[in-house]
C-alpha atoms as a PDB file:
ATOM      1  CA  UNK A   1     -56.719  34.951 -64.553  1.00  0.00           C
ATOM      2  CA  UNK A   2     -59.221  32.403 -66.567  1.00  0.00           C
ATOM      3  CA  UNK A   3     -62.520  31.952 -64.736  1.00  0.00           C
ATOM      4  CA  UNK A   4     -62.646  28.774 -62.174  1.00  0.00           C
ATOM      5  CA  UNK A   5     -65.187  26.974 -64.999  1.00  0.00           C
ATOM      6  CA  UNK A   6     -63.081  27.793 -67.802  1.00  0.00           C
ATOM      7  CA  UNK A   7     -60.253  26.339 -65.922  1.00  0.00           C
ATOM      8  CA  UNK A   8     -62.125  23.169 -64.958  1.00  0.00           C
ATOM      9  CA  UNK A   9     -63.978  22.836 -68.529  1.00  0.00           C
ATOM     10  CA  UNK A  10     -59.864  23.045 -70.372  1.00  0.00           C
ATOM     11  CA  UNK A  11     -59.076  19.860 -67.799  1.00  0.00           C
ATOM     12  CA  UNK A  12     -56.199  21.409 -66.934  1.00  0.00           C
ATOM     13  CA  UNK A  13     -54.893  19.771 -63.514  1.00  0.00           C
ATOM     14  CA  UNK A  14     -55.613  22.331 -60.503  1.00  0.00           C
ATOM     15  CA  UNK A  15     -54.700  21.210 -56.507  1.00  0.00           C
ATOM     16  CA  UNK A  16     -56.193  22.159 -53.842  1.00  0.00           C
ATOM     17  CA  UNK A  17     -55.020  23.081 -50.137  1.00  0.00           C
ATOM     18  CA  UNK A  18     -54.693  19.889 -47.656  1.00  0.00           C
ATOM     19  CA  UNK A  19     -55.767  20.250 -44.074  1.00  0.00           C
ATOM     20  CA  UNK A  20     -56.597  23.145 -42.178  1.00  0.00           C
ATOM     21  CA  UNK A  21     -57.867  22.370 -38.925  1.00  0.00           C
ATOM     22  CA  UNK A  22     -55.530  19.198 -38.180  1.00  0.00           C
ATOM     23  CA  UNK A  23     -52.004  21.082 -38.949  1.00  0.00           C
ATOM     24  CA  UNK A  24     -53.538  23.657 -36.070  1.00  0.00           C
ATOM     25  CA  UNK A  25     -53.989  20.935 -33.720  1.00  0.00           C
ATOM     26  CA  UNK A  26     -51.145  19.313 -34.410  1.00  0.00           C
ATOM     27  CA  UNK A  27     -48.753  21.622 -35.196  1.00  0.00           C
ATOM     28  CA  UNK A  28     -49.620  24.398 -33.229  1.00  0.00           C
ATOM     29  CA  UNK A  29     -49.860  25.341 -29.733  1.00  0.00           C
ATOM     30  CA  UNK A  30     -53.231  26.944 -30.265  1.00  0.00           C
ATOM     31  CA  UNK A  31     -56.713  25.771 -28.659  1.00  0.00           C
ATOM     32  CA  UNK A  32     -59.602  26.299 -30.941  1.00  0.00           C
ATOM     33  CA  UNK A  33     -62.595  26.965 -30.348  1.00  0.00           C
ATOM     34  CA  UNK A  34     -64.663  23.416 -29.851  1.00  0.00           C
ATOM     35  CA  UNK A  35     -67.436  24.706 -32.203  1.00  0.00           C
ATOM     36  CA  UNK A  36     -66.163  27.171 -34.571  1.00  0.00           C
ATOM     37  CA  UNK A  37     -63.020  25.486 -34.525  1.00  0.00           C
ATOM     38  CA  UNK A  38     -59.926  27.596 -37.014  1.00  0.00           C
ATOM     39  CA  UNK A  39     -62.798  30.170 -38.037  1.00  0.00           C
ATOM     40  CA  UNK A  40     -62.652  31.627 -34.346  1.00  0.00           C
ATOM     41  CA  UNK A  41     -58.793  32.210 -35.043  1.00  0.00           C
ATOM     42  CA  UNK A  42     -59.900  35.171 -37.200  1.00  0.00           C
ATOM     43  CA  UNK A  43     -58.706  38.501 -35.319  1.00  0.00           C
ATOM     44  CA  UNK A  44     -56.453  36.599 -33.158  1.00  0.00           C
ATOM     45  CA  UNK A  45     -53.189  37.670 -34.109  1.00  0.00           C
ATOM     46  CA  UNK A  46     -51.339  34.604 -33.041  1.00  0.00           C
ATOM     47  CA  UNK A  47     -54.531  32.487 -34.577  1.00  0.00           C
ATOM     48  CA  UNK A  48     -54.075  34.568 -37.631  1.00  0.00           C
ATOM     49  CA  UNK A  49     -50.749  34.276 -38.078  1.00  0.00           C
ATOM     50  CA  UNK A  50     -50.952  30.006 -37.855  1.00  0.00           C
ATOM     51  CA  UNK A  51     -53.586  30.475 -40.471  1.00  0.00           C
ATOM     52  CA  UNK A  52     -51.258  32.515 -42.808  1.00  0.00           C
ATOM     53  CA  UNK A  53     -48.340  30.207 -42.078  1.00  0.00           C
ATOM     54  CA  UNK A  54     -50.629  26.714 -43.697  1.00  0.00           C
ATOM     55  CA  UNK A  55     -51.640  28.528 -46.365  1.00  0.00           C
ATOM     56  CA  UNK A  56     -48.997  29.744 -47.310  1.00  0.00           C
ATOM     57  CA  UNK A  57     -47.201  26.518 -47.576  1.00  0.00           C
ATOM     58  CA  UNK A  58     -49.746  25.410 -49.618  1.00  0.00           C
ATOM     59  CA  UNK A  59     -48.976  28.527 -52.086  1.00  0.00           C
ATOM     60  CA  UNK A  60     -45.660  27.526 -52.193  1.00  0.00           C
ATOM     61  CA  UNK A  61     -46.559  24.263 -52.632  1.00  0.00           C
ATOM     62  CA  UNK A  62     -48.129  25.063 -55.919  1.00  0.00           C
ATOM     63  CA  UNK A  63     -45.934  27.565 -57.351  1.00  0.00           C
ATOM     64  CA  UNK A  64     -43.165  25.039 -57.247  1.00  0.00           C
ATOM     65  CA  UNK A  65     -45.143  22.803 -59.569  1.00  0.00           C
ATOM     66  CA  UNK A  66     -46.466  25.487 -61.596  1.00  0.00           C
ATOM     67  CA  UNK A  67     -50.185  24.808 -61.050  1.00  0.00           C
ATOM     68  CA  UNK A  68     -53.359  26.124 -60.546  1.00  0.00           C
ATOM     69  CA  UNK A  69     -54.721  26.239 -56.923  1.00  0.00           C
ATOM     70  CA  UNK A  70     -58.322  25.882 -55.032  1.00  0.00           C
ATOM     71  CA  UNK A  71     -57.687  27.231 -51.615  1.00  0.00           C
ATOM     72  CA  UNK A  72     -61.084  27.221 -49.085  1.00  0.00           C
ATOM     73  CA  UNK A  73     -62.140  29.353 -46.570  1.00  0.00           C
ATOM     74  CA  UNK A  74     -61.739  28.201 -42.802  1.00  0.00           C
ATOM     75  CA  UNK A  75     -65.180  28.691 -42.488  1.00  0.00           C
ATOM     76  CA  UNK A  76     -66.456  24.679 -42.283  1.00  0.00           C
ATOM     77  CA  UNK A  77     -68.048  25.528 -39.139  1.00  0.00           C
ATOM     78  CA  UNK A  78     -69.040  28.981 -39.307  1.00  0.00           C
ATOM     79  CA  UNK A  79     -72.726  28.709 -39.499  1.00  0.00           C
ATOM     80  CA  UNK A  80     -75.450  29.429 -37.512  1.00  0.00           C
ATOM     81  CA  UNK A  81     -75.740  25.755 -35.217  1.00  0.00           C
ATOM     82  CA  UNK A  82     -71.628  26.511 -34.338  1.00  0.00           C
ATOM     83  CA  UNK A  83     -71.485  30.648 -34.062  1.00  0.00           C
ATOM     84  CA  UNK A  84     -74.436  30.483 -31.349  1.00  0.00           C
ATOM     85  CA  UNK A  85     -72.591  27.438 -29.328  1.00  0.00           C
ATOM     86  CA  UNK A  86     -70.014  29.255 -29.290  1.00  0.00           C
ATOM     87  CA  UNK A  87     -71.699  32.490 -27.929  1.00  0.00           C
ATOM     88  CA  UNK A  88     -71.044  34.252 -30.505  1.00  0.00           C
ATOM     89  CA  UNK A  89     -74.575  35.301 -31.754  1.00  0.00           C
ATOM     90  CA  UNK A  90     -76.604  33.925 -34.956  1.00  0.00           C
ATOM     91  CA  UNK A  91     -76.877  34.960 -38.231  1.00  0.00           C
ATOM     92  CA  UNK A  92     -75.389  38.448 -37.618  1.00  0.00           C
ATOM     93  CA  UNK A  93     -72.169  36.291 -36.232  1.00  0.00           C
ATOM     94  CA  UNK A  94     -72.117  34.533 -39.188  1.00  0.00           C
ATOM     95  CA  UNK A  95     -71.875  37.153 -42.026  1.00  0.00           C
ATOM     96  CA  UNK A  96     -69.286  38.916 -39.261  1.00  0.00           C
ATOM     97  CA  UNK A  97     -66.935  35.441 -39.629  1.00  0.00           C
ATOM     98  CA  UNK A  98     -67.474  34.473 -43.029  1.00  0.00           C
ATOM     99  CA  UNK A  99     -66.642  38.024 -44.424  1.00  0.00           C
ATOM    100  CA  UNK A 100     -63.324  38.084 -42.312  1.00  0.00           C
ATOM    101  CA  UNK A 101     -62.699  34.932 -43.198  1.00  0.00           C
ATOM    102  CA  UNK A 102     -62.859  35.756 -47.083  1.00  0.00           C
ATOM    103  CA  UNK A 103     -61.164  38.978 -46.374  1.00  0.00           C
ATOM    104  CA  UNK A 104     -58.220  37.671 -44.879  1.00  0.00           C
ATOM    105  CA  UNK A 105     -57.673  35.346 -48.035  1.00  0.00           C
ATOM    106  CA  UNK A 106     -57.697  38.239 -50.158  1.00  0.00           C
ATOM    107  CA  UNK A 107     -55.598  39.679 -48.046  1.00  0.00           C
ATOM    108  CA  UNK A 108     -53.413  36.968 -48.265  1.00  0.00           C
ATOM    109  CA  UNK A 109     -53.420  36.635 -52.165  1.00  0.00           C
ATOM    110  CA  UNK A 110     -52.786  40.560 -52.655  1.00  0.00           C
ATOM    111  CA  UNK A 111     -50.003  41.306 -54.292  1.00  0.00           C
ATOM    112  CA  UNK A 112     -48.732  37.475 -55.026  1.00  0.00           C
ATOM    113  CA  UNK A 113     -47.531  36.871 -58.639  1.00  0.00           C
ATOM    114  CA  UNK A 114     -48.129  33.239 -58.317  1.00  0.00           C
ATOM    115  CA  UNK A 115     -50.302  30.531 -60.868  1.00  0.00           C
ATOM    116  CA  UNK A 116     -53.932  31.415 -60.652  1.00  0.00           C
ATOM    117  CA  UNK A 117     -55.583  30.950 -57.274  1.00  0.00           C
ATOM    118  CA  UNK A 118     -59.233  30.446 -56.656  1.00  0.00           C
ATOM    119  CA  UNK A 119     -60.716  30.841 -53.226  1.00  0.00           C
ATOM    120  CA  UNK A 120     -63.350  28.855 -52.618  1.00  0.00           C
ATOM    121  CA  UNK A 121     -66.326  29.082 -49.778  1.00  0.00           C
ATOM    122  CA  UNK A 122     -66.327  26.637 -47.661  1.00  0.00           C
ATOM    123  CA  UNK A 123     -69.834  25.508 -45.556  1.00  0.00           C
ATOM    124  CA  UNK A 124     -69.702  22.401 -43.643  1.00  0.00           C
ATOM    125  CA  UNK A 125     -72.967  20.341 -42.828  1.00  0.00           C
ATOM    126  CA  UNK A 126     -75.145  21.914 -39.838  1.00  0.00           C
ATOM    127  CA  UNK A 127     -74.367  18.476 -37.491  1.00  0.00           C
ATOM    128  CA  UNK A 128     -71.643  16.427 -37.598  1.00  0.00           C
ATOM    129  CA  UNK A 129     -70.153  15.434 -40.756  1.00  0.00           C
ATOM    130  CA  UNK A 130     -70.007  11.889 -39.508  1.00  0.00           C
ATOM    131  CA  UNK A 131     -73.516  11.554 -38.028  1.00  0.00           C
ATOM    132  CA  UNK A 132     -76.031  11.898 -40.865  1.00  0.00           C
ATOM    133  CA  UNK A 133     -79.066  11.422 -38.574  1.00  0.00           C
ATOM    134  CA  UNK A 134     -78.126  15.371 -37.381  1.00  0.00           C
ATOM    135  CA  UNK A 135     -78.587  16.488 -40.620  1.00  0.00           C
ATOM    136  CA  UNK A 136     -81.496  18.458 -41.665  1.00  0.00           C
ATOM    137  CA  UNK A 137     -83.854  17.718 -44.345  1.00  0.00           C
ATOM    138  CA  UNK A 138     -84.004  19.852 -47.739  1.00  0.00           C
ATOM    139  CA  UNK A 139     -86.476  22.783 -46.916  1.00  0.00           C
ATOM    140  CA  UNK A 140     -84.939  23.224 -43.701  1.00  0.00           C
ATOM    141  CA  UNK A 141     -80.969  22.625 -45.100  1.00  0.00           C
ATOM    142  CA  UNK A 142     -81.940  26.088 -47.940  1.00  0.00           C
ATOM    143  CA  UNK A 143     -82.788  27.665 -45.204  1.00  0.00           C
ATOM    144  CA  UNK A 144     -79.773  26.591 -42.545  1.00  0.00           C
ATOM    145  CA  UNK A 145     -77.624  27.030 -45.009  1.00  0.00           C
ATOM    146  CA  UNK A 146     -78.447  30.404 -47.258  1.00  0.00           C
ATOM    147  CA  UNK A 147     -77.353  33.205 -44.939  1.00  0.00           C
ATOM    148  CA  UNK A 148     -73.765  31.658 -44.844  1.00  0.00           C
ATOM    149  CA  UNK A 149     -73.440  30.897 -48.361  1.00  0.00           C
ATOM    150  CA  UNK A 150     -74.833  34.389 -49.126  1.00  0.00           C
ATOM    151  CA  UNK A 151     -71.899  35.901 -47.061  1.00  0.00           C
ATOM    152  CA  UNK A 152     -69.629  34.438 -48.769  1.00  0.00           C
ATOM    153  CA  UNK A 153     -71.116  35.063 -52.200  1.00  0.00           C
ATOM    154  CA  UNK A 154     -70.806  38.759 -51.142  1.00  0.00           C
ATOM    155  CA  UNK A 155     -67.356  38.889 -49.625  1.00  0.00           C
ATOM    156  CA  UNK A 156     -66.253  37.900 -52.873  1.00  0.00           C
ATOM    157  CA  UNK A 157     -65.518  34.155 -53.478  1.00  0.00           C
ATOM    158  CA  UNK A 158     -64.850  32.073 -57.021  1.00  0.00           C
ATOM    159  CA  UNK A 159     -67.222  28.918 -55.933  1.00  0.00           C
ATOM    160  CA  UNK A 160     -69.005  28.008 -53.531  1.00  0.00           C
ATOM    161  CA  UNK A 161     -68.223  24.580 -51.799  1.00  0.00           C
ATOM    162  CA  UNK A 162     -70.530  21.902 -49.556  1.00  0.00           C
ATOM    163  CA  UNK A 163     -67.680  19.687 -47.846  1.00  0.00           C
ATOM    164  CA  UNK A 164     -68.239  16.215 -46.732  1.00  0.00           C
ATOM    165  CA  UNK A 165     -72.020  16.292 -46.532  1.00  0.00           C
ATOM    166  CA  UNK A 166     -73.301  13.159 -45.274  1.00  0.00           C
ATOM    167  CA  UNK A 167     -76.779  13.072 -46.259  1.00  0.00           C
ATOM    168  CA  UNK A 168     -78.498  13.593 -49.394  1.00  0.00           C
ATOM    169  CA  UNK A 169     -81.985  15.858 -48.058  1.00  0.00           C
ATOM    170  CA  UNK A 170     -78.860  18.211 -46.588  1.00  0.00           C
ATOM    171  CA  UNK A 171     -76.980  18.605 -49.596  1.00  0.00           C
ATOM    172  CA  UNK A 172     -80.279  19.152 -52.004  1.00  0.00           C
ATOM    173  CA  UNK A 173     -81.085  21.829 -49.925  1.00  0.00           C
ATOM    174  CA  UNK A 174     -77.004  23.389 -49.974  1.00  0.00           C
ATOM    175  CA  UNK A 175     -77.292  23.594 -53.512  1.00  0.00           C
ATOM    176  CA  UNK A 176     -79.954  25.246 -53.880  1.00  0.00           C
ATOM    177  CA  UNK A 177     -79.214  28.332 -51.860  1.00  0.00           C
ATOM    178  CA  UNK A 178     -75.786  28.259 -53.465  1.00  0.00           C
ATOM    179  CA  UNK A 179     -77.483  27.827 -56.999  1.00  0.00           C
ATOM    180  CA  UNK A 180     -78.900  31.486 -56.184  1.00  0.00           C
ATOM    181  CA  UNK A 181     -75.803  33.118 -55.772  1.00  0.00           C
ATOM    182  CA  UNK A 182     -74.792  32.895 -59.849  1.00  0.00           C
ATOM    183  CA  UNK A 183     -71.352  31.240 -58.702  1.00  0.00           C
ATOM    184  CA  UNK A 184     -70.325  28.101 -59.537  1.00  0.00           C
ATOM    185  CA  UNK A 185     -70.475  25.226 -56.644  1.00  0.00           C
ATOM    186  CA  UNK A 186     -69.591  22.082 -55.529  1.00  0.00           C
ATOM    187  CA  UNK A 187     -70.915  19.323 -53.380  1.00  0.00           C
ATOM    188  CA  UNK A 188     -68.441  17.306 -51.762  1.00  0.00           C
ATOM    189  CA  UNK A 189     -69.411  13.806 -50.227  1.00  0.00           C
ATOM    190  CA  UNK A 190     -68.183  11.917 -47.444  1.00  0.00           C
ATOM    191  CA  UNK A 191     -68.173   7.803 -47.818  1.00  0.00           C
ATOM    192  CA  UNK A 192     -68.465   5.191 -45.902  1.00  0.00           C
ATOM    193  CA  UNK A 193     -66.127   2.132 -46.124  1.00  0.00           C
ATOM    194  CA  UNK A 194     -69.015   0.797 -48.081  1.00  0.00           C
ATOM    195  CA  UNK A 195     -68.706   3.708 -50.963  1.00  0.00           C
ATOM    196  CA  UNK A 196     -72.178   4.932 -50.234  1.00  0.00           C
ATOM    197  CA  UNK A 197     -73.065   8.249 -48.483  1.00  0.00           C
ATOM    198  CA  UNK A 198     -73.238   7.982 -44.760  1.00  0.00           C
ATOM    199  CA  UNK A 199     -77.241   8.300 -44.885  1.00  0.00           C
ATOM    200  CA  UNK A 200     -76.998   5.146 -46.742  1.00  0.00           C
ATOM    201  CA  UNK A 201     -77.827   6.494 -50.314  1.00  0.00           C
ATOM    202  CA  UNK A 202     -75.529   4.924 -53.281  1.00  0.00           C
ATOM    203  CA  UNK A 203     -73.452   7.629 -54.995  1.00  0.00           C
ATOM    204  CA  UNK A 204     -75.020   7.571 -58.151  1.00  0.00           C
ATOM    205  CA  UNK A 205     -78.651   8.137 -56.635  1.00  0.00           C
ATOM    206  CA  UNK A 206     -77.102  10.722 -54.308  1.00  0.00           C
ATOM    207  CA  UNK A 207     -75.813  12.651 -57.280  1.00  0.00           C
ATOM    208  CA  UNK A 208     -78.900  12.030 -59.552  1.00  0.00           C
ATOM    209  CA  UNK A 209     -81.279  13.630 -56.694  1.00  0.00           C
ATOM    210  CA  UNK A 210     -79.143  16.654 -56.264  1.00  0.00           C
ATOM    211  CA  UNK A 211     -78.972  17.137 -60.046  1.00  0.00           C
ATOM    212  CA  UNK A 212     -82.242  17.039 -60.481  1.00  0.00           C
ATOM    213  CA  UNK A 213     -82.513  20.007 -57.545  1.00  0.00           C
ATOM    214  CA  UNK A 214     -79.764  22.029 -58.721  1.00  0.00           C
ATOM    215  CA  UNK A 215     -77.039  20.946 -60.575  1.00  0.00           C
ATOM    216  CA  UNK A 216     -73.469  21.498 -58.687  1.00  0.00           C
ATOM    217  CA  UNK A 217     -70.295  22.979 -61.263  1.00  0.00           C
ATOM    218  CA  UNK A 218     -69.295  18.845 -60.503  1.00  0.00           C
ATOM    219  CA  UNK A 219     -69.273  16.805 -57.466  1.00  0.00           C
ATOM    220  CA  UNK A 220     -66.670  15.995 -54.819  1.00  0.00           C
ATOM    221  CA  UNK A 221     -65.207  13.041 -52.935  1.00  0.00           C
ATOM    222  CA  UNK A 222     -63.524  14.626 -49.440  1.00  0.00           C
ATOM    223  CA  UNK A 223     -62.335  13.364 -45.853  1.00  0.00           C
ATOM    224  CA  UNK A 224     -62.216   9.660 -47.187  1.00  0.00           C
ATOM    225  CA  UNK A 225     -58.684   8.050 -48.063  1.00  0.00           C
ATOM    226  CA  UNK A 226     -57.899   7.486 -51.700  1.00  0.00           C
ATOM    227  CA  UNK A 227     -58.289   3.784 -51.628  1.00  0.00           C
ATOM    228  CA  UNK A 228     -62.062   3.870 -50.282  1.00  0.00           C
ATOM    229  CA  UNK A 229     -62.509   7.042 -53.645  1.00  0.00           C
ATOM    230  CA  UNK A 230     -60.780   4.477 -55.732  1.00  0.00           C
ATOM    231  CA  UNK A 231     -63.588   2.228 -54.779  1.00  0.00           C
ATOM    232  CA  UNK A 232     -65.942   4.893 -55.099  1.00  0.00           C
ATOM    233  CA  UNK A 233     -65.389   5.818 -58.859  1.00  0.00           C
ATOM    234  CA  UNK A 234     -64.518   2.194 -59.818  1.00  0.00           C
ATOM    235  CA  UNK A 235     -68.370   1.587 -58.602  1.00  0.00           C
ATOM    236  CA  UNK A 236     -70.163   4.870 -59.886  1.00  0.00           C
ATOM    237  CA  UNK A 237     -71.655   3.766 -63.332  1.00  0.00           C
ATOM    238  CA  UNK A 238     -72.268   6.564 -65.340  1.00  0.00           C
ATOM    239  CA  UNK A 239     -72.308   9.318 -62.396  1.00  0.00           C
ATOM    240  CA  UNK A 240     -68.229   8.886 -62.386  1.00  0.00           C
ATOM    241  CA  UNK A 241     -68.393  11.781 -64.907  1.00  0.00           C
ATOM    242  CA  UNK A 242     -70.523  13.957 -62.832  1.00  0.00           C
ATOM    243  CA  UNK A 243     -67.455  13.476 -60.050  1.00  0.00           C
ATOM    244  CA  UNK A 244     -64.465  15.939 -60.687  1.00  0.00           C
ATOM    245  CA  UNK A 245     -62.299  16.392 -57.726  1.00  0.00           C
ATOM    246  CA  UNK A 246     -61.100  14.092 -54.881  1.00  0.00           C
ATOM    247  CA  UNK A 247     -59.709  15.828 -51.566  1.00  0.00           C
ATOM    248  CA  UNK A 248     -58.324  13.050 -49.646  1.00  0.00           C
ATOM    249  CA  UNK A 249     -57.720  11.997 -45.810  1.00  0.00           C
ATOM    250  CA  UNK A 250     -53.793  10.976 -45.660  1.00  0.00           C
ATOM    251  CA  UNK A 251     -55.216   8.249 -43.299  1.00  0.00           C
ATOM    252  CA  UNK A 252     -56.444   4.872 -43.638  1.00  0.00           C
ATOM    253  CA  UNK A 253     -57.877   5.225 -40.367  1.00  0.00           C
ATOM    254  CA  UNK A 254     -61.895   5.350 -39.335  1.00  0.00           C
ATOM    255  CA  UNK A 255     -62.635   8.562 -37.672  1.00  0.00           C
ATOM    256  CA  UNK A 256     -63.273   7.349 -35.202  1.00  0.00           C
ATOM    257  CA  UNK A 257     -60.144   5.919 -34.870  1.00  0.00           C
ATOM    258  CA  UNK A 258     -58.366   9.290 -36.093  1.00  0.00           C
ATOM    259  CA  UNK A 259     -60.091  11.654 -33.450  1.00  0.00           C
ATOM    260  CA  UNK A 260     -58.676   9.436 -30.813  1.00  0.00           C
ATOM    261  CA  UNK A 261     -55.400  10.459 -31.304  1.00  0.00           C
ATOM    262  CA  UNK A 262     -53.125  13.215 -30.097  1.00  0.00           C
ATOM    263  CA  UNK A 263     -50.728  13.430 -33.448  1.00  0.00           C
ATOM    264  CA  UNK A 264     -51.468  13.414 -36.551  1.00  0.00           C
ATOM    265  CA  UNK A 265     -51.653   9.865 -39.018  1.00  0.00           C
ATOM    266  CA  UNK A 266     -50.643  10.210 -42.753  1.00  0.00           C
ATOM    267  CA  UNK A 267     -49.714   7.932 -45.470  1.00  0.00           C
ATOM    268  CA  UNK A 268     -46.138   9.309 -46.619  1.00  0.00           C
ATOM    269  CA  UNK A 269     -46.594  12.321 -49.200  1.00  0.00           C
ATOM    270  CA  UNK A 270     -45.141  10.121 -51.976  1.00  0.00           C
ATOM    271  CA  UNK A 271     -47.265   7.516 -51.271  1.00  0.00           C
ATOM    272  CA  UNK A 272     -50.214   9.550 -51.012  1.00  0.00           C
ATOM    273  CA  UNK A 273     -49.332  11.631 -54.501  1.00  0.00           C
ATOM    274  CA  UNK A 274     -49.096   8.290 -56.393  1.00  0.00           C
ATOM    275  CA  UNK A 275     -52.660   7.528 -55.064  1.00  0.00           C
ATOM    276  CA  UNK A 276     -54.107  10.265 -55.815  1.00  0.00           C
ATOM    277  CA  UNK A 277     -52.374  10.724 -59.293  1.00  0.00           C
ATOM    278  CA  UNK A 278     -53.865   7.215 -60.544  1.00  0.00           C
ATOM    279  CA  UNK A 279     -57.117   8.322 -59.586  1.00  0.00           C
ATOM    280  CA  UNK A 280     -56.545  11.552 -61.194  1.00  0.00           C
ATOM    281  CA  UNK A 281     -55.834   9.872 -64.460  1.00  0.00           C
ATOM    282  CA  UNK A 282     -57.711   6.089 -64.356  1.00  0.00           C
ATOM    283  CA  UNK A 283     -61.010   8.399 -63.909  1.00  0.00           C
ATOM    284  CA  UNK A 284     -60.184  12.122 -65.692  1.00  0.00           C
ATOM    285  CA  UNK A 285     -60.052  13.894 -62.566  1.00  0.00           C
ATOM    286  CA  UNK A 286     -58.941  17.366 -62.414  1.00  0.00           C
ATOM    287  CA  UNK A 287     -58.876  18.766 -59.035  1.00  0.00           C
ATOM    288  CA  UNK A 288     -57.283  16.880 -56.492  1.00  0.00           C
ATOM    289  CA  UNK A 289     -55.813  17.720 -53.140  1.00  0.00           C
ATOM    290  CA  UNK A 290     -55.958  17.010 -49.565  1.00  0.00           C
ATOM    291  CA  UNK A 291     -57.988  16.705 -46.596  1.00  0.00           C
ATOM    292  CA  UNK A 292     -57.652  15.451 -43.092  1.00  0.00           C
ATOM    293  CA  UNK A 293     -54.019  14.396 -42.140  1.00  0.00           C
ATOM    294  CA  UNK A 294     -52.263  15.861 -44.953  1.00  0.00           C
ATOM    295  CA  UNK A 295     -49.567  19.140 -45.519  1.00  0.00           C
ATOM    296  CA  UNK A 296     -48.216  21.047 -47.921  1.00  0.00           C
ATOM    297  CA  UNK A 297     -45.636  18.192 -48.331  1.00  0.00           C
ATOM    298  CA  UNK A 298     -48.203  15.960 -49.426  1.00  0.00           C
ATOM    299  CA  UNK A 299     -49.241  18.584 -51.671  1.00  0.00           C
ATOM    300  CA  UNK A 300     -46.307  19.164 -52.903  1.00  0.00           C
ATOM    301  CA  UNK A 301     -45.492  15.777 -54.007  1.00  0.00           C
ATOM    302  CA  UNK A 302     -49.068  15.567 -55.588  1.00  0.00           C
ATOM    303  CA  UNK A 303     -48.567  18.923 -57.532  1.00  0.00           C
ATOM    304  CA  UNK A 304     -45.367  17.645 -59.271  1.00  0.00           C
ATOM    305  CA  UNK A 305     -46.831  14.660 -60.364  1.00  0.00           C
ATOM    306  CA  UNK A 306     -49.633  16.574 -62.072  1.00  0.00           C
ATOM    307  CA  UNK A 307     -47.097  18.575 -64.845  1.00  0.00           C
ATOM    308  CA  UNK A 308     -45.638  15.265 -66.086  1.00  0.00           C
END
């Protein structure tokens, strides 16, 4: 199996997985836990088995269009803030989920003669993803965020990924403790409606000051729908080619709006896979996939637009 770089560098397309945590909620009858959310499902067999069920759709997904595929660890809330919340203990608890969590995706993969698959390590921001005032500033973020991203380094993943960071002092300090771990990694942003990052920060100085830190494999747009990433890259200048994937909300609602409900809100997956194709192409994008809101059908639809 070629390397996750290699992969990226050849521009070949490569999805990703969709949503995690909202097919759970949605789909399932399972509670999560409130703060570590579809990481405390690990060791649960019923939890486990949901788990195995939406990614393995998203598997399938891929092999029926033949392409690569980024799947991440359901560890966006498995740090040290959400493990002692929870009760479940600090940093030992968080090496103790973030190994499972890796674990039971190789678990998952073992076996599978399928296109390559690359698991990514997922780390979410240490306060709401939506609140950029909870975020911590740079020294303090390394520190936060090292003894996760060092867990998963070990357990064995192919990149390391910051999803939908909302501040820019946060994600400086992300990338560098994943910058010490040798693998390649990604920052993902979260948007306003406004196409800057929720602290306020335009894209293109948000990317510059991280680069200048410690520069990411490429950057990522995530959790925002594809019209409001359209907007994004349209506006971007030069840093448009320092953005390479787009994982994308099915929803054109606010969060705000889209916590507030009890079922799920989607644009159709054909609908959605157009979007997300045009993008892929208008701005030579080559990882693209889902976030909030979407499924493996959405997925689906995307990966067999990306082999015409």
């Amino acid at each position: 199996m070629p390397s996750f770089t290699d992969a990226v560098a050849s521009g070949i397309p490569v999805l990703t997985d969709g949503a995690i945590e909202t097919r759970v909620m949605f789909e399932t009858p399972i509670a999560m836990d409130p703060d570590v959310q579809v990481a405390g499902l690990l060791g649960d067999r019923q939890g486990e088995a949901a788990l195995c069920a939406i990614y393995r759709s998203y598997l399938d997904a891929a092999t029926s269009s033949g392409v690569p595929l980024v799947i991440g660890t359901p560890t966006f809330r498995a740090s040290l803030n959400y493990t002692r919340h929870a009760g479940l203990g600090g940093t030992v608890a968080v090496g103790r989920l973030n190994s499972a969590a890796v674990a039971f995706l190789h678990q998952l993969l073992d076996g599978q003669s399928r296109s390559p698959v690359w698991i990514a390590g997922v780390l979410g921001p240490a306060g709401d993803a939506y609140r950029p005032a909870e975020a911590p500033p740079e020294s303090a973020a390394f520190d936060y965020h090292r003894p996760q991203i060092e867990a998963l380094a070990e357990a064995g993943v192919d990149l390391v990924f910051a999803a939908t960071f909302p501040a820019v002092g946060e994600a400086v300090g992300a990338a560098r403790a994943m910058a010490r771990t040798g693998l390649p990694f990604v920052v993902s942003w979260v948007l306003g409606a406004d196409t800057r990052v929720l602290d306020g920060t335009p894209l293109a100085e948000a990317i510059r000051q991280v680069d200048d830190a410690a520069a990411p494999t490429y950057f990522s747009l995530s959790c925002i729908h594809p019209t409001v990433a359209a907007r994004a890259l349209e506006g971007s200048g030069d840093a448009v080619h320092r953005i390479n994937e787009v994982k994308a909300n099915g929803s054109r609602l606010s969060p705000t709006e889209l916590v507030a409900l009890d079922h799920a809100d989607s644009d159709p997956p054909a609908e959605f896979a157009a979007a997300m194709d045009d993008i892929r192409r208008r701005y030579g994008i080559t990882v693209v996939g889902g976030c909030c809101g979407t499924t493996d059908e959405h997925m689906r639809a995307l990966g067999a637009l990306l082999t015409r």
